[in-house]
N, C-alpha and C. Protein backbone atom coordinates (compact mmCIF):
# COMPACT_ATOMS: atom_id res chain seq x y z
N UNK A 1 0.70 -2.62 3.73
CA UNK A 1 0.65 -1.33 4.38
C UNK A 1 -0.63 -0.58 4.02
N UNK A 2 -1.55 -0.61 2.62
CA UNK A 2 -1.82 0.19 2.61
C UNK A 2 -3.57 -0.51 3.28
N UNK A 3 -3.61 -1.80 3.48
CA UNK A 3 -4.73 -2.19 3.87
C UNK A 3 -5.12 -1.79 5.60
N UNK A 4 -3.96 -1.58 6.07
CA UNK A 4 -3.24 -1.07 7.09
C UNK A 4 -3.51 0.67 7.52
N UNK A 5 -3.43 1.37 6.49
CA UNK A 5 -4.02 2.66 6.38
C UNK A 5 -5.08 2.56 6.27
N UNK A 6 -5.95 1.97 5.50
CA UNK A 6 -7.38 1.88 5.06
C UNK A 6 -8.11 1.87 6.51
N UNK A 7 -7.72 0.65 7.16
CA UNK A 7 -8.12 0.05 8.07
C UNK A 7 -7.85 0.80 9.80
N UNK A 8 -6.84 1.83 9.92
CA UNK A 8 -6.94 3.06 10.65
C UNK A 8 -7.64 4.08 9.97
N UNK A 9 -7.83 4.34 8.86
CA UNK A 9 -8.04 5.54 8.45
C UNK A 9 -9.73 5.38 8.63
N UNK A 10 -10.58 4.19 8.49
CA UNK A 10 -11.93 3.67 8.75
C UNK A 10 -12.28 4.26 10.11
N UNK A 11 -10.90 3.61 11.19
CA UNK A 11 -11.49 3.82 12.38
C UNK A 11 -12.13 1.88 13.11
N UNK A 12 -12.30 1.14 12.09
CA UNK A 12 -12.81 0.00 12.06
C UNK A 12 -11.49 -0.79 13.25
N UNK A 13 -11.93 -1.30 13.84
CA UNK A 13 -11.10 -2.43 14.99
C UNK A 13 -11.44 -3.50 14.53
N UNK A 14 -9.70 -4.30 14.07
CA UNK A 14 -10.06 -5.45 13.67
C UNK A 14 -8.42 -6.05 14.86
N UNK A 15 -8.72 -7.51 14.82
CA UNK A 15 -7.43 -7.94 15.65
C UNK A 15 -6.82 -8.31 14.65
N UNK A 16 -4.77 -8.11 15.17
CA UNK A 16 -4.51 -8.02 14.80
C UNK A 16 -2.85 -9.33 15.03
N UNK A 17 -2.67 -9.93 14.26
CA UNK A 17 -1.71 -11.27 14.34
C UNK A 17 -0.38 -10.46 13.07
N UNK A 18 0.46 -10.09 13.68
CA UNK A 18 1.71 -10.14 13.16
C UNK A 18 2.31 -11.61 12.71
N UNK A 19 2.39 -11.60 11.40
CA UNK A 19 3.31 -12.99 11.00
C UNK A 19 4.24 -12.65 10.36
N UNK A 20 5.34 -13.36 10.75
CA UNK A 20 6.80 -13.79 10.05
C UNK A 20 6.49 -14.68 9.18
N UNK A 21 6.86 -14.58 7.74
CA UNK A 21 6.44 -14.93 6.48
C UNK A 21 7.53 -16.35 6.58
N UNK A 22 8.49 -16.35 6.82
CA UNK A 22 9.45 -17.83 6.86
C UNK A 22 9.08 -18.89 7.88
N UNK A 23 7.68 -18.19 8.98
CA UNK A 23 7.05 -18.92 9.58
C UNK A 23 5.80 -18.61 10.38
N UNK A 24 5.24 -19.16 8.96
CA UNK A 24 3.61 -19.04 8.56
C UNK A 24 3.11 -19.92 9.72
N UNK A 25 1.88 -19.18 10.43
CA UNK A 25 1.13 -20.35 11.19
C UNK A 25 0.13 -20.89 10.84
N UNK A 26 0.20 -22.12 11.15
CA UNK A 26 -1.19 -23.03 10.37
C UNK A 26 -2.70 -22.50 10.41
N UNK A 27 -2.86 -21.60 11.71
CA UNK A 27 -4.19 -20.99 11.57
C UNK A 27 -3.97 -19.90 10.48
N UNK A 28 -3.04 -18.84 9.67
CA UNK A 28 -2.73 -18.71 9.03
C UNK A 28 -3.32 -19.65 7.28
N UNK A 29 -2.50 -20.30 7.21
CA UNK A 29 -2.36 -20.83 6.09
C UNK A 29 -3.83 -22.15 5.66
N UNK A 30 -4.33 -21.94 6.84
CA UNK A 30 -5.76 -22.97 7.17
C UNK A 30 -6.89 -21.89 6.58
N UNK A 31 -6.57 -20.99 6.47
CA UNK A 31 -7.68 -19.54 6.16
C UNK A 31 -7.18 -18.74 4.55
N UNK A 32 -6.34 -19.26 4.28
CA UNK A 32 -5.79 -18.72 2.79
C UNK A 32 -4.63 -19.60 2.07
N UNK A 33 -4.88 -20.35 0.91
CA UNK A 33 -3.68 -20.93 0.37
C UNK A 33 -3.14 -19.87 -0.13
N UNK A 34 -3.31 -18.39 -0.12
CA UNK A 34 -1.91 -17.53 -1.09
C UNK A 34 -0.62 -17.75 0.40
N UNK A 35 -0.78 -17.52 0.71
CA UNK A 35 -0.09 -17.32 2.20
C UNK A 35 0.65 -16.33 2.10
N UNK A 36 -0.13 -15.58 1.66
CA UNK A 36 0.74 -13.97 2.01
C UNK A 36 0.11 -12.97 2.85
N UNK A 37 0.64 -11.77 2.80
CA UNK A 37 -0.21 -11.49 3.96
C UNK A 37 -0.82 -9.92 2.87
N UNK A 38 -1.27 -9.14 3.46
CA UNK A 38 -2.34 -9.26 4.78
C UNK A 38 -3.52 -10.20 4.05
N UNK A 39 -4.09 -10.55 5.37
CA UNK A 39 -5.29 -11.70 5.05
C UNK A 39 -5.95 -11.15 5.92
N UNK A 40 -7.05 -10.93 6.22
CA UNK A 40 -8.45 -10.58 6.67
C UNK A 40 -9.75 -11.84 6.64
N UNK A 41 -10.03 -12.35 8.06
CA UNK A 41 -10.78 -13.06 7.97
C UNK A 41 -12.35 -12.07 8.55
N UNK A 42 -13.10 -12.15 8.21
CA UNK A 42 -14.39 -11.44 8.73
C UNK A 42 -15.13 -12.38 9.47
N UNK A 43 -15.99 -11.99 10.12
CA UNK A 43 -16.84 -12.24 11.14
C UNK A 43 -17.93 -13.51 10.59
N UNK A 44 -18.29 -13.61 9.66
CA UNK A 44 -19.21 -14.50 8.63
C UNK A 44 -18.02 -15.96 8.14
N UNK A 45 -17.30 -15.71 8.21
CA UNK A 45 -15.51 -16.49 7.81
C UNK A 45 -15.59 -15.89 6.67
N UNK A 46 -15.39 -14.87 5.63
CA UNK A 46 -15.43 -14.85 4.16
C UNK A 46 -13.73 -13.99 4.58
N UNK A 47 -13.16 -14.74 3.78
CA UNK A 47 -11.39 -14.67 3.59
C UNK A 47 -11.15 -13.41 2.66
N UNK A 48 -10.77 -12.35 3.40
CA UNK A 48 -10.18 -11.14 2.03
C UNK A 48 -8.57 -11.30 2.67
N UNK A 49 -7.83 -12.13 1.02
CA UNK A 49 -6.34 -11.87 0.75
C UNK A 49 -5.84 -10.91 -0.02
N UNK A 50 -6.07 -9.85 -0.72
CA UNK A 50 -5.67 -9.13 -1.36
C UNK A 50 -6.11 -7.71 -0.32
N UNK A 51 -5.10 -6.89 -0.48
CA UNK A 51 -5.04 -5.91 0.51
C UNK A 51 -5.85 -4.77 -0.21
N UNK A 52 -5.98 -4.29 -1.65
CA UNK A 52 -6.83 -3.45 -2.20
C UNK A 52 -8.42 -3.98 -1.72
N UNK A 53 -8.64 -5.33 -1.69
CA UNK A 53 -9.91 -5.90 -1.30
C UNK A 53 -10.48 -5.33 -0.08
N UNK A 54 -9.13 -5.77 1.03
CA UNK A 54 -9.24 -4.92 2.32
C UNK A 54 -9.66 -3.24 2.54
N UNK A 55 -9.17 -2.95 1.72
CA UNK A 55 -9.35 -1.22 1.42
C UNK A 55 -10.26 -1.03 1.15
N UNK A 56 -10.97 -1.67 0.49
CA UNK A 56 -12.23 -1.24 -0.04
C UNK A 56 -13.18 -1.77 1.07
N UNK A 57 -12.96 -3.03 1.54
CA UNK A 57 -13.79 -3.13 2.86
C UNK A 57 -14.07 -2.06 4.54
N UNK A 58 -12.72 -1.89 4.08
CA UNK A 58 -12.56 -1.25 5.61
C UNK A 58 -13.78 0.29 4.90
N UNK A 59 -13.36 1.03 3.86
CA UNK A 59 -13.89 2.16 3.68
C UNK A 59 -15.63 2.11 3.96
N UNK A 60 -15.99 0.91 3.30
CA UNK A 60 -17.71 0.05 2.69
C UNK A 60 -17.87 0.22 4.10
N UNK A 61 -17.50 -0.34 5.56
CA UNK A 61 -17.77 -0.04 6.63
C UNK A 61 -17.87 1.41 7.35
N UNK A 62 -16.85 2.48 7.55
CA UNK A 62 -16.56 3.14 7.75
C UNK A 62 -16.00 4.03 6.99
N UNK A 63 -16.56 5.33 6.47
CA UNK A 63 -14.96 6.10 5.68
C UNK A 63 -15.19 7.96 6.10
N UNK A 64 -14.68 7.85 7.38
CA UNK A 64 -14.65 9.37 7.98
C UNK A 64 -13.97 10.19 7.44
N UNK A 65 -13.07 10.02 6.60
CA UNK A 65 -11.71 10.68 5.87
C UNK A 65 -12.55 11.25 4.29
N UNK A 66 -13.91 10.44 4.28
CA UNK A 66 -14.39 10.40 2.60
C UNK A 66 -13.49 9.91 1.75
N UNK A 67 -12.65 8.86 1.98
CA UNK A 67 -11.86 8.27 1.02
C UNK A 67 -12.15 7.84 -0.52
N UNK A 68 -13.65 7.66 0.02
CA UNK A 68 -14.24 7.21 -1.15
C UNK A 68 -16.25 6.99 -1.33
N UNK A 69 -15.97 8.26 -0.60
CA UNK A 69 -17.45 8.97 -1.11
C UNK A 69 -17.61 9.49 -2.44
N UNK A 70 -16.49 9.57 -3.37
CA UNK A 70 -16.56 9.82 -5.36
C UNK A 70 -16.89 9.05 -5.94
N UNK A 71 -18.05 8.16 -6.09
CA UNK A 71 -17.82 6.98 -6.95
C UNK A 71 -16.96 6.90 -8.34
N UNK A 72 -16.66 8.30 -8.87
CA UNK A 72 -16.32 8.62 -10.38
C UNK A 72 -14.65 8.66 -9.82
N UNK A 73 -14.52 9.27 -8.45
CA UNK A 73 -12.94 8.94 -8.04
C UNK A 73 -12.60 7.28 -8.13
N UNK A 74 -13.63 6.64 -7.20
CA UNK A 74 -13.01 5.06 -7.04
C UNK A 74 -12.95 5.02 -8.32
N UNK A 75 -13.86 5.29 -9.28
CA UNK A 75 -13.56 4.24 -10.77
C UNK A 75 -11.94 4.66 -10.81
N UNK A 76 -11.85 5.77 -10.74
CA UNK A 76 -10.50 6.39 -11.27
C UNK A 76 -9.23 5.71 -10.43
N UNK A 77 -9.64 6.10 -9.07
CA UNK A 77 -8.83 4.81 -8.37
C UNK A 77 -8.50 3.73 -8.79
N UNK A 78 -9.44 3.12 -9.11
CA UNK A 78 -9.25 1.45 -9.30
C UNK A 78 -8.45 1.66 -10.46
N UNK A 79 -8.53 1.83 -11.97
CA UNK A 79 -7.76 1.93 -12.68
C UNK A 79 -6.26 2.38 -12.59
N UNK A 80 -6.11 3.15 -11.49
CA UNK A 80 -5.07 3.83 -11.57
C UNK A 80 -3.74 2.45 -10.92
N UNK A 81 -4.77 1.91 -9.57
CA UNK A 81 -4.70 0.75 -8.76
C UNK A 81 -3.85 -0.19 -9.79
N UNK A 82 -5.12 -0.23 -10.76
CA UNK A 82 -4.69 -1.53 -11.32
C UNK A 82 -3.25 -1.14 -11.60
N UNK A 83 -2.62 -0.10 -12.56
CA UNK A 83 -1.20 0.19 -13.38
C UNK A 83 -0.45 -0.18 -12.15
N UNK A 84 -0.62 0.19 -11.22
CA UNK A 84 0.58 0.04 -9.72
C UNK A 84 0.36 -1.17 -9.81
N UNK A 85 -0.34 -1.98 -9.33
CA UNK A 85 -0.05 -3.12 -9.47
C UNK A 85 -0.30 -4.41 -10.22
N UNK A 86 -0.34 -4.38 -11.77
CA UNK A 86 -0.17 -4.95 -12.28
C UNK A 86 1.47 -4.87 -13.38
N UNK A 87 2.04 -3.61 -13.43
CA UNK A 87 2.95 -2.93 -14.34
C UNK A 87 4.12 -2.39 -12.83
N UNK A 88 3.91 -1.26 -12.41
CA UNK A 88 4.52 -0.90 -11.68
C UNK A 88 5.24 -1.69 -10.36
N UNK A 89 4.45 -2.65 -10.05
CA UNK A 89 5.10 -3.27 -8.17
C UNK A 89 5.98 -4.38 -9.32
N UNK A 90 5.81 -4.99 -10.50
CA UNK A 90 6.75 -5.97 -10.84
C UNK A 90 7.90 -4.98 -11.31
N UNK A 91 7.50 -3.77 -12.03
CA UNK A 91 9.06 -3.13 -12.01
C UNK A 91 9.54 -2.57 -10.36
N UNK A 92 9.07 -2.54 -9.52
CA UNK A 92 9.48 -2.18 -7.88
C UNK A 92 10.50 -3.27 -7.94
N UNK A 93 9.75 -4.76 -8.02
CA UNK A 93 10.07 -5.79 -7.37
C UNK A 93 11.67 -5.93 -7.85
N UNK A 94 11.77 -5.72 -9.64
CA UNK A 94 13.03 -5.95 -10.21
C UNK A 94 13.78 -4.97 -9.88
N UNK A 95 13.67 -4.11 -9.76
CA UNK A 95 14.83 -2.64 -9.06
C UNK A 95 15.02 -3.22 -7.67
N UNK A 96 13.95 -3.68 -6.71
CA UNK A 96 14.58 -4.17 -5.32
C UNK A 96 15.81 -4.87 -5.34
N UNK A 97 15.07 -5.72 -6.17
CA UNK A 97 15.84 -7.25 -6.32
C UNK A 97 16.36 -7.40 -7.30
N UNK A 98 16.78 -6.94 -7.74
CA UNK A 98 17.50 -6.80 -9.15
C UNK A 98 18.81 -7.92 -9.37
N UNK A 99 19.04 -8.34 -8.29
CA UNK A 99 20.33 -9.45 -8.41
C UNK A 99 19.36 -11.13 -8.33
N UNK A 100 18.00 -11.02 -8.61
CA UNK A 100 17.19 -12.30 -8.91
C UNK A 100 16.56 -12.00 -10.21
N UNK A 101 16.55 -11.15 -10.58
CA UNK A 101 16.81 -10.78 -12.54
C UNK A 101 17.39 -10.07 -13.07
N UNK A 102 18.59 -11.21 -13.28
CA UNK A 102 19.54 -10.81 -14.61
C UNK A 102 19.61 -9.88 -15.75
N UNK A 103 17.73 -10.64 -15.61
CA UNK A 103 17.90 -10.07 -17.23
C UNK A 103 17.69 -8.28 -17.80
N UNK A 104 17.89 -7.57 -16.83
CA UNK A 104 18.05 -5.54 -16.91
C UNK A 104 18.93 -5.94 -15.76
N UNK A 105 19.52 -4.39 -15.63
CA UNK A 105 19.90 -3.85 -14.59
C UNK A 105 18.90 -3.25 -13.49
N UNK A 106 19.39 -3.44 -12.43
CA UNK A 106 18.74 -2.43 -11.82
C UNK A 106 18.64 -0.85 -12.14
N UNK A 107 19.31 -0.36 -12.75
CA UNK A 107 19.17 0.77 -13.52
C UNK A 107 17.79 0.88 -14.49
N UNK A 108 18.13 -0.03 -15.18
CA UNK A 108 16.90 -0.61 -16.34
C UNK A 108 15.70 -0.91 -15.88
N UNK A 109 15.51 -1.37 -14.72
CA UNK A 109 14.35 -1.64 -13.95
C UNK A 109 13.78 -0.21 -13.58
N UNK A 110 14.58 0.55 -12.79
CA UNK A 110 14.19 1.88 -12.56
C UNK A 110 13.57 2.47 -13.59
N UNK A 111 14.25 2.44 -14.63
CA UNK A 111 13.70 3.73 -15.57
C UNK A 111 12.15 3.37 -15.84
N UNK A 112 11.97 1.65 -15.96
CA UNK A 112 10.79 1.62 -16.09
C UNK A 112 10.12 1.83 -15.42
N UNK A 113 10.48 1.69 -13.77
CA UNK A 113 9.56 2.12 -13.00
C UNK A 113 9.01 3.89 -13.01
N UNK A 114 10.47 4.32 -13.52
CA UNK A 114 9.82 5.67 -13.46
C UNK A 114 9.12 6.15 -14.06
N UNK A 115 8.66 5.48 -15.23
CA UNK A 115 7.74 6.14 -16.42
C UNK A 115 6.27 6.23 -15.25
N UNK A 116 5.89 5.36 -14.05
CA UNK A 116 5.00 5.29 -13.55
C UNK A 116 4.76 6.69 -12.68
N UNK A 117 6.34 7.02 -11.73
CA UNK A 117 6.44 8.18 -10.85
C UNK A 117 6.23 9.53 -12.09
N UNK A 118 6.48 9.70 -13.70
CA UNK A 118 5.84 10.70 -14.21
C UNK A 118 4.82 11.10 -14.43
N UNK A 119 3.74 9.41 -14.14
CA UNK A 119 2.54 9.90 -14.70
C UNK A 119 1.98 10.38 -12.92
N UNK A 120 2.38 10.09 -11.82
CA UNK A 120 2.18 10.34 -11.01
C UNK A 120 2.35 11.92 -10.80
N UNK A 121 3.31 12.42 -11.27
CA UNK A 121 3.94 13.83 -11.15
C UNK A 121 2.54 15.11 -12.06
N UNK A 122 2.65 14.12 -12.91
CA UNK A 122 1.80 14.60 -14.10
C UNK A 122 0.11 14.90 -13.44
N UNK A 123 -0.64 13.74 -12.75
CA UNK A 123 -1.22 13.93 -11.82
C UNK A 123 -1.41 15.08 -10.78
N UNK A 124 -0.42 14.80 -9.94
CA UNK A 124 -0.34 16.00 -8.64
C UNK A 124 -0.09 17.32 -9.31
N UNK A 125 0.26 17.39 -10.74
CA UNK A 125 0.20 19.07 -11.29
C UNK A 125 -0.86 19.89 -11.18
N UNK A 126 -2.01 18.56 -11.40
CA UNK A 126 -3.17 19.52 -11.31
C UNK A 126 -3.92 19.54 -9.98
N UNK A 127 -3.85 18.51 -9.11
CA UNK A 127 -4.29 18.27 -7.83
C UNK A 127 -3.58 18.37 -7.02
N UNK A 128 -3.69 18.49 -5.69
CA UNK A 128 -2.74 18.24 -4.52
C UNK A 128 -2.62 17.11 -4.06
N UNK A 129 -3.50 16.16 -4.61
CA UNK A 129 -3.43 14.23 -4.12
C UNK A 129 -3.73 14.21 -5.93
N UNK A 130 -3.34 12.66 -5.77
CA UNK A 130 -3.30 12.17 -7.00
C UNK A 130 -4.52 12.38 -7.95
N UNK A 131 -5.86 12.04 -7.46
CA UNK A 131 -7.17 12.06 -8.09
C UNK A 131 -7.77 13.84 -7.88
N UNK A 132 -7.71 14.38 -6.82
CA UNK A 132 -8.47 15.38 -6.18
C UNK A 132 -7.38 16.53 -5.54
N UNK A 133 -8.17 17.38 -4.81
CA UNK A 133 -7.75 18.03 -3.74
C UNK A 133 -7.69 18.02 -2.56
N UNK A 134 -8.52 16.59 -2.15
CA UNK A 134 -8.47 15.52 -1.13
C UNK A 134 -7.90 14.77 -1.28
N UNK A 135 -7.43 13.91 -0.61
CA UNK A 135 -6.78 12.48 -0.78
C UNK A 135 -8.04 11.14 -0.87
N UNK A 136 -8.13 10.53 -1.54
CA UNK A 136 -8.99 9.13 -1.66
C UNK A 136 -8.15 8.19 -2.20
N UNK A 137 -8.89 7.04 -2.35
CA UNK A 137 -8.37 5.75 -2.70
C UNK A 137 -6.97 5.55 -3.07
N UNK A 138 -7.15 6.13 -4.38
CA UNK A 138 -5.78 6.31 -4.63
C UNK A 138 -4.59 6.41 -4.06
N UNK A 139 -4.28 7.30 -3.65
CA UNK A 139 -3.34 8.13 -2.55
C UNK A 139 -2.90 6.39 -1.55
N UNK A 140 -3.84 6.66 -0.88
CA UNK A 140 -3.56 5.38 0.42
C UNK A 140 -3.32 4.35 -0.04
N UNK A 141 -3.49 3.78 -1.50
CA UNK A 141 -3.26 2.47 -2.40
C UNK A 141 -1.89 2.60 -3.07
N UNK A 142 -1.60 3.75 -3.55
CA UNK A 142 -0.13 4.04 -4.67
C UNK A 142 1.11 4.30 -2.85
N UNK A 143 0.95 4.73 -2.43
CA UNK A 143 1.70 5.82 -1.21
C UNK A 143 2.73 4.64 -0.76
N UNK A 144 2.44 3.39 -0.56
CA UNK A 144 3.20 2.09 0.35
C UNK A 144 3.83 1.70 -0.96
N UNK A 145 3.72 2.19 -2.21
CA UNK A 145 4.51 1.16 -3.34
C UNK A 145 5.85 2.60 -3.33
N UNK A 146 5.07 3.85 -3.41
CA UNK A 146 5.93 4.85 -3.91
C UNK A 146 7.15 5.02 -3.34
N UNK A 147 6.67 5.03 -1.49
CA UNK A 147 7.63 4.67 -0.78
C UNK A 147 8.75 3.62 -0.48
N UNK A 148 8.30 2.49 -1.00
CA UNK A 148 9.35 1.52 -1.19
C UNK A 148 10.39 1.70 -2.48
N UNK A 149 9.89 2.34 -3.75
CA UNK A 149 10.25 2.48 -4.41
C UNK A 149 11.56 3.42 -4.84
N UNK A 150 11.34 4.18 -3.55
CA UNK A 150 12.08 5.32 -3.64
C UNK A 150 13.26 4.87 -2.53
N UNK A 151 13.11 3.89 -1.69
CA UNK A 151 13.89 3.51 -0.27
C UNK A 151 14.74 3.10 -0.90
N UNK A 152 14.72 2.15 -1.99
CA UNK A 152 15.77 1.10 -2.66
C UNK A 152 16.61 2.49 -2.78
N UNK A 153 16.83 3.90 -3.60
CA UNK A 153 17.87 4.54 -3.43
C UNK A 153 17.25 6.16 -2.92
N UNK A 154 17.16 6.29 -2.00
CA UNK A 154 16.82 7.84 -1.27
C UNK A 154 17.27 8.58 -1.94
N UNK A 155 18.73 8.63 -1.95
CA UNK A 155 19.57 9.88 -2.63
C UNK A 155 19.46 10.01 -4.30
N UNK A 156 19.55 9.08 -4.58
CA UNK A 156 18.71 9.24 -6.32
C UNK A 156 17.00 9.59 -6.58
N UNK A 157 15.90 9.44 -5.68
CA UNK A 157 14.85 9.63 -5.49
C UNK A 157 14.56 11.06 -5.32
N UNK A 158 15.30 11.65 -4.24
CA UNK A 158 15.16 13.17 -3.95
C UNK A 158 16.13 14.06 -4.79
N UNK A 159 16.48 13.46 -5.57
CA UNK A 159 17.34 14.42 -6.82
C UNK A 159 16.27 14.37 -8.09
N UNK A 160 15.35 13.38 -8.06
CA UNK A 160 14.22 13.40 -9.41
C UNK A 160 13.90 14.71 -9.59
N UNK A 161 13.41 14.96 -11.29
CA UNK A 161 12.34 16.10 -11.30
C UNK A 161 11.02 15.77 -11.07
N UNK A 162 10.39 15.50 -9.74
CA UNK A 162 9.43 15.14 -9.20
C UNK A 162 9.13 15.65 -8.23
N UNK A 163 8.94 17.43 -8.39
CA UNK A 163 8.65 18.16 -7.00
C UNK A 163 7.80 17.45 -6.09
N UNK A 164 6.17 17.67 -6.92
CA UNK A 164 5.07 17.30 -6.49
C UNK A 164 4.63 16.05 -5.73
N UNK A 165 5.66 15.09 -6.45
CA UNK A 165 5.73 13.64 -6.29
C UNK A 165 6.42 13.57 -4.83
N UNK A 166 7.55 14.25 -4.77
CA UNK A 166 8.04 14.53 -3.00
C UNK A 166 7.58 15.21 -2.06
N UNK A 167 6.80 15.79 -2.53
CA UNK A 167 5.94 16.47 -1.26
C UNK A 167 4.81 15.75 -1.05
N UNK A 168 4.22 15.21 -2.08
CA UNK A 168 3.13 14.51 -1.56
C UNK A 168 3.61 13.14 -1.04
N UNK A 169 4.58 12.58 -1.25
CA UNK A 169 4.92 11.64 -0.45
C UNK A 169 5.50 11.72 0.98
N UNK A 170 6.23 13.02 0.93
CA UNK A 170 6.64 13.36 1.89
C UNK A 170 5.07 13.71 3.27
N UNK A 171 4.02 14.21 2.53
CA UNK A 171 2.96 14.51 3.38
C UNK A 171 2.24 13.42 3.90
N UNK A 172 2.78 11.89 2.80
CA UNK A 172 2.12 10.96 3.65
C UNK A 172 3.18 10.70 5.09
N UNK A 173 4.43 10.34 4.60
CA UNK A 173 5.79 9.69 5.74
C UNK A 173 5.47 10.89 7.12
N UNK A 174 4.93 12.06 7.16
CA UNK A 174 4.46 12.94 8.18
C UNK A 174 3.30 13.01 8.91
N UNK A 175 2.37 12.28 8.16
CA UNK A 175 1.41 12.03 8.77
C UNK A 175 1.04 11.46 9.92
N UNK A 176 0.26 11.98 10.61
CA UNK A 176 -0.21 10.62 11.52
C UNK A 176 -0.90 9.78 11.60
N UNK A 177 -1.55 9.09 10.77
CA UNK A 177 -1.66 8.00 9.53
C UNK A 177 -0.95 7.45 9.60
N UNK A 178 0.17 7.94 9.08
CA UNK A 178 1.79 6.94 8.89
C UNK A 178 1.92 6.62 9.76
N UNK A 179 2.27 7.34 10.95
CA UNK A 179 2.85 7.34 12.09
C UNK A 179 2.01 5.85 13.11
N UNK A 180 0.49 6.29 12.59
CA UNK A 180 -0.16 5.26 13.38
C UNK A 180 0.19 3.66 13.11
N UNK A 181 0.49 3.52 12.49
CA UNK A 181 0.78 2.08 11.39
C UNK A 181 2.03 1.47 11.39
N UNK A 182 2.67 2.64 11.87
CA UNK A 182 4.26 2.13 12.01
C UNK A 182 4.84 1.41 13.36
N UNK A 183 3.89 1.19 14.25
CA UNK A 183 4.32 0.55 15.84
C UNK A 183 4.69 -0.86 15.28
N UNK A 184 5.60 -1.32 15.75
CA UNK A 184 6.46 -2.41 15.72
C UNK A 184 5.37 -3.59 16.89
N UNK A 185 5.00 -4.60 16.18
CA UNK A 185 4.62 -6.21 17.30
C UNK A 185 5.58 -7.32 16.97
N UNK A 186 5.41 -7.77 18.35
CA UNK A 186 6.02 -9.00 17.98
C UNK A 186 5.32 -9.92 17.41
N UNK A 187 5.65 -10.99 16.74
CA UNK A 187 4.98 -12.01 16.28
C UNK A 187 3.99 -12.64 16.57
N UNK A 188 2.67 -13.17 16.22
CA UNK A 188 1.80 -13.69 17.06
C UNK A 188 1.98 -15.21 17.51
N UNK A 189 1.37 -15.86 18.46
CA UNK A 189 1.56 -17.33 18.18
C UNK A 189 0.48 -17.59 18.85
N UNK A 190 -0.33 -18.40 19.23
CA UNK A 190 -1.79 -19.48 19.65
C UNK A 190 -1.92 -18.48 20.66
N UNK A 191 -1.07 -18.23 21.79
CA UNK A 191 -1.03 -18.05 23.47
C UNK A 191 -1.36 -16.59 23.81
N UNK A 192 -1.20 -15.91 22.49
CA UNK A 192 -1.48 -14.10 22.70
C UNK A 192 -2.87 -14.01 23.09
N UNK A 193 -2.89 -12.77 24.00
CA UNK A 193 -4.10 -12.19 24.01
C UNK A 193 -4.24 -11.63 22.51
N UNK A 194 -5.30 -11.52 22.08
CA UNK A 194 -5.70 -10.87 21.35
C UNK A 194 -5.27 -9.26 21.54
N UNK A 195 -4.94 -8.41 20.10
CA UNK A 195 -4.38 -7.12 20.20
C UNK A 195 -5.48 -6.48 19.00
N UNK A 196 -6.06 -5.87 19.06
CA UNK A 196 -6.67 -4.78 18.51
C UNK A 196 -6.03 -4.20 17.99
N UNK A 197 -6.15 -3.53 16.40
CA UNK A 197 -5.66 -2.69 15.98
C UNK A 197 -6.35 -2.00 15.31
């Protein structure tokens, strides 16, 4: 999702192949052994699989929003990047899925995850986006984890002491940003026209 924001928020037109992950297509999986998605092939063939990679590409091309005209923000970004996903998306993953490890509860998974949504809270005290009083990197990189994070239970999420943390999430799910990103495709296969996105 959030390579997905990056990549509207640029303005940059790239095409666009919806895949069903239980059935990967060989042009697919011929262009990346992770076989996950998003994958980004460029114009030169140079393969970006990691979706922060993407983010940072789409901006390096285009960044009308100033996502990341701070260089002292990106540093801050990236670090912040890294905790989400090196610490935080594996505690997401165990609160999702919590009945494919045993070993906590899903309860137990949460709490760890939440130590992440305080430092987030802790953040937006002093800013209105995570880094700034703009939104950059950050924001559009943490926003697709926060939100999943919080889906696994809504009604326990909006009872947190995490004013800041709900409004600014809430200002992304309102956006039209969000909104742009959220159109439903069907699957791609060989025979599509090509779709722009």
């Amino acid at each position: 999702m959030r390579a997905r924001l990056a990549i509207k928020s640029s303005g940059v037109n790239v095409a666009l192949r919806e895949i069903v992950l239980r059935n990967k297509p060989a042009e697919m999986l011929g262009i990346s052994t992770k076989a996950t998605v998003p994958v980004l092939q460029l114009p030169d063939g140079t393969v970006l699989d990691e979706s922060w990679d993407i983010v940072h590409w789409a901006t390096s091309i285009a960044d009308p929003n100033n996502l990341a005209s701070n260089s002292t923000l990106v540093e801050q970004a990236n670090a912040l990047i890294h905790i989400n996903d090196h610490s935080f998306k594996q505690h997401l993953d165990h609160y999702k899925y919590a009945d494919h490890f045993p070993e906590k509860t899903a309860l137990e998974y949460r709490a760890l995850g939440e130590e992440f949504l305080r430092q987030l809270e802790t953040l937006l005290t002093t800013n209105t986006f995570l880094l700034d009083k703009n939104p950059c990197l950050a924001d559009i990189g943490i926003f697709p984890f926060i939100r999943q994070f919080a889906h696994v239970d809504i009604d326990w999420f909006r009872q947190t002491p995490y004013p800041k943390l709900h409004a600014w999430m809430d200002y992304y799910l309102s956006s039209e940003l969000f909104a742009s990103i959220m159109s439903k495709y069907k699957p791609w296969s060989v025979d599509d026209t090509e779709l722009i996105f």
